[in-house]
C-alpha atoms as a PDB file:
ATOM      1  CA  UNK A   1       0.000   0.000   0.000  1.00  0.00           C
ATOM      2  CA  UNK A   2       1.482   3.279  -0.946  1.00  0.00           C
ATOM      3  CA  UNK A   3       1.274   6.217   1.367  1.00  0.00           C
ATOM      4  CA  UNK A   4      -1.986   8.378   1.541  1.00  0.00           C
ATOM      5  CA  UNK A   5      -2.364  11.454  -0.951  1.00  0.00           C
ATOM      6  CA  UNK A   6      -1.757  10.778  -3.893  1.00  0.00           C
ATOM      7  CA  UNK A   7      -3.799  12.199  -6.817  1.00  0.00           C
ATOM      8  CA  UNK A   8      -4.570   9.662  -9.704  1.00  0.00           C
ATOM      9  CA  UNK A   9      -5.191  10.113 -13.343  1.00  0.00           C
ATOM     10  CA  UNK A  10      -7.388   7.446 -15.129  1.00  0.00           C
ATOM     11  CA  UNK A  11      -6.906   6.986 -18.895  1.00  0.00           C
ATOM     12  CA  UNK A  12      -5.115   7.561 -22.130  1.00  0.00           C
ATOM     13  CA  UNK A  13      -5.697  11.026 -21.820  1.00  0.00           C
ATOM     14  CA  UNK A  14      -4.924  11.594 -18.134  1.00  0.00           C
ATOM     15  CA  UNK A  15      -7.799  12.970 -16.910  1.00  0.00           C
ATOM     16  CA  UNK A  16      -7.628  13.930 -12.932  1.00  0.00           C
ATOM     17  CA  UNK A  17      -9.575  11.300 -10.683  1.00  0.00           C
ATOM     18  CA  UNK A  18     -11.895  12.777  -8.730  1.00  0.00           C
ATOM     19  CA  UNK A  19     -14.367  10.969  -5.652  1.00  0.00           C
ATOM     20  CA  UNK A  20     -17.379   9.994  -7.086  1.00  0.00           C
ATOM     21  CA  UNK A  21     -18.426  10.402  -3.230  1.00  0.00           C
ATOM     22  CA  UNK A  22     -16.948  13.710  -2.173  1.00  0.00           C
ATOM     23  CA  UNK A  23     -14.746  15.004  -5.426  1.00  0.00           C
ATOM     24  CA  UNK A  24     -12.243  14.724  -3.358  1.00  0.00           C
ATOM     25  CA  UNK A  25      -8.735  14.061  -5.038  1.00  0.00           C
ATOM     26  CA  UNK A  26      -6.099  12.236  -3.021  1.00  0.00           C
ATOM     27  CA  UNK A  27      -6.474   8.860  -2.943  1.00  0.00           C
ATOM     28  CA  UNK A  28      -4.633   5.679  -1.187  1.00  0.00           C
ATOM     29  CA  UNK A  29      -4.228   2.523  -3.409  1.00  0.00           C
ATOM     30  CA  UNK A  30      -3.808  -1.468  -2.149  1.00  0.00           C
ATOM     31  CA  UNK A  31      -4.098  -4.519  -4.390  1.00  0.00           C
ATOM     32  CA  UNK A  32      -7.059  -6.661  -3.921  1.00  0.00           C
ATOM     33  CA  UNK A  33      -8.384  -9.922  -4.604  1.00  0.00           C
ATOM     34  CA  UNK A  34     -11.247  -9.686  -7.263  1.00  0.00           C
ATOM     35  CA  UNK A  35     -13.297 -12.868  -5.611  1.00  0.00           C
ATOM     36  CA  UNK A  36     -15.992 -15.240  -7.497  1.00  0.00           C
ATOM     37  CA  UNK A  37     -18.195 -17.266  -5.552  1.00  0.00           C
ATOM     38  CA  UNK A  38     -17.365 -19.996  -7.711  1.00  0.00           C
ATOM     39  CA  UNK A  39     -13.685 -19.885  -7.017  1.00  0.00           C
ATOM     40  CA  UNK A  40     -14.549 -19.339  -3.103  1.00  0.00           C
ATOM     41  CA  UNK A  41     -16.880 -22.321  -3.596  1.00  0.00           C
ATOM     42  CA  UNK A  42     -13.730 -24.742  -4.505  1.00  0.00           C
ATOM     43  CA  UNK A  43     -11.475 -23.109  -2.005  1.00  0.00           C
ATOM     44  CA  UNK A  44      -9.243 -21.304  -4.788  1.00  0.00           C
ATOM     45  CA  UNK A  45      -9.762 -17.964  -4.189  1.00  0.00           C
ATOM     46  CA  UNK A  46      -6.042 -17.421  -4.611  1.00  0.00           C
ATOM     47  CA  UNK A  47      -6.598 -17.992  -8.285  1.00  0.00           C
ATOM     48  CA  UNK A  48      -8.678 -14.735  -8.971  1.00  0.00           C
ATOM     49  CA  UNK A  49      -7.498 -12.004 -10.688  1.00  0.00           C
ATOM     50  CA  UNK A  50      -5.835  -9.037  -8.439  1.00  0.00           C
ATOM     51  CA  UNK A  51      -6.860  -5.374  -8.848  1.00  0.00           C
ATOM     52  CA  UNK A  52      -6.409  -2.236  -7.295  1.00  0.00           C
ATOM     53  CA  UNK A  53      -8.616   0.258  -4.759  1.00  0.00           C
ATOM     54  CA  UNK A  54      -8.097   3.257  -4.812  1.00  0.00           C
ATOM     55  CA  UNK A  55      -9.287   4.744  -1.574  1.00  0.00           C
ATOM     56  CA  UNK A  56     -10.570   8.395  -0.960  1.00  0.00           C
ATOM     57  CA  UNK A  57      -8.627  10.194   2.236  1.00  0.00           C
ATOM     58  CA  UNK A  58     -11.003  12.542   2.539  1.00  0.00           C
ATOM     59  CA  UNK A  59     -14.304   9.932   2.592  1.00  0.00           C
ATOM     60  CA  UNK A  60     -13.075   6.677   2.306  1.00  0.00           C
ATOM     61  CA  UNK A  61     -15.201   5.456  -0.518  1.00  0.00           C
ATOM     62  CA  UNK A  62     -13.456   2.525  -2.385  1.00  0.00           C
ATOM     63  CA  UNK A  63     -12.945   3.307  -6.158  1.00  0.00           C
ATOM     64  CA  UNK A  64     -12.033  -0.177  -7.687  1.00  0.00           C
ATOM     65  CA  UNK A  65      -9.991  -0.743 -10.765  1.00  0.00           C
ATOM     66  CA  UNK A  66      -9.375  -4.194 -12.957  1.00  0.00           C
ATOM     67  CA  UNK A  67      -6.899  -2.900 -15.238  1.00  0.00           C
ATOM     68  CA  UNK A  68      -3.919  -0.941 -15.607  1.00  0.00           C
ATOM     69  CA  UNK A  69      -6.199   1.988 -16.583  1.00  0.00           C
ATOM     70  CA  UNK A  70      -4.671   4.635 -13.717  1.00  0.00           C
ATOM     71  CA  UNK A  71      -1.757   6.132 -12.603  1.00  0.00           C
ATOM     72  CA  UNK A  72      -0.739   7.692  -9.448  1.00  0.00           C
ATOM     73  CA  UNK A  73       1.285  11.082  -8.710  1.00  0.00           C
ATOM     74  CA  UNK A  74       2.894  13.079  -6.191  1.00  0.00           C
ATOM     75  CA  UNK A  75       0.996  15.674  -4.495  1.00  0.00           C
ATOM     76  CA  UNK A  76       3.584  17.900  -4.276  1.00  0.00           C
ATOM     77  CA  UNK A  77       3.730  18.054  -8.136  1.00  0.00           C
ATOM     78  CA  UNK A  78       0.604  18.374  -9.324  1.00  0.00           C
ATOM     79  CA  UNK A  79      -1.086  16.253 -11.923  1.00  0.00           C
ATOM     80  CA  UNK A  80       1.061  15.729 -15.509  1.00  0.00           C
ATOM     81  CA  UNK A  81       0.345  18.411 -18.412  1.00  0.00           C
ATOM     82  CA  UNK A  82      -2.529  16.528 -20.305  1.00  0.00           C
END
């Protein structure tokens, strides 16, 4: 898990992540396990695909992601030039 604050930009064309919640902008991310019931069924849950959350600071709502779709930046910087 990185450290808390960092601002995320989703997409080819790097467009600023913002809560869907509270618009807020810095976000936490941690890998998670993308669970089926039929994998949990057989006790293989280990085999699902990973992903990523990508948490709000400011609300805490869970923004999930599948793909590679993202990427995350240092506060301090700003977000890229688009």
């Amino acid at each position: 898990m990185s450290r808390s604050g960092s601002l995320v930009t989703i997409g080819p064309d790097r467009s600023p992540l913002h809560c869907l919640v509270c618009r807020g902008q810095a976000f936490a991310d941690r890998e998670i396990k993308l669970n089926t019931s039929g994998m949990e069924f057989l006790g293989m849950e280990w085999a699902n695909r990973s992903g990523t959350a990508l948490i709000c600071d400011q609300c805490g709502f869970v923004h999930t992601f599948a793909g590679e779709g993202f990427e995350l930046w240092d506060p301090g910087g700003g977000y890229p030039p688009r």
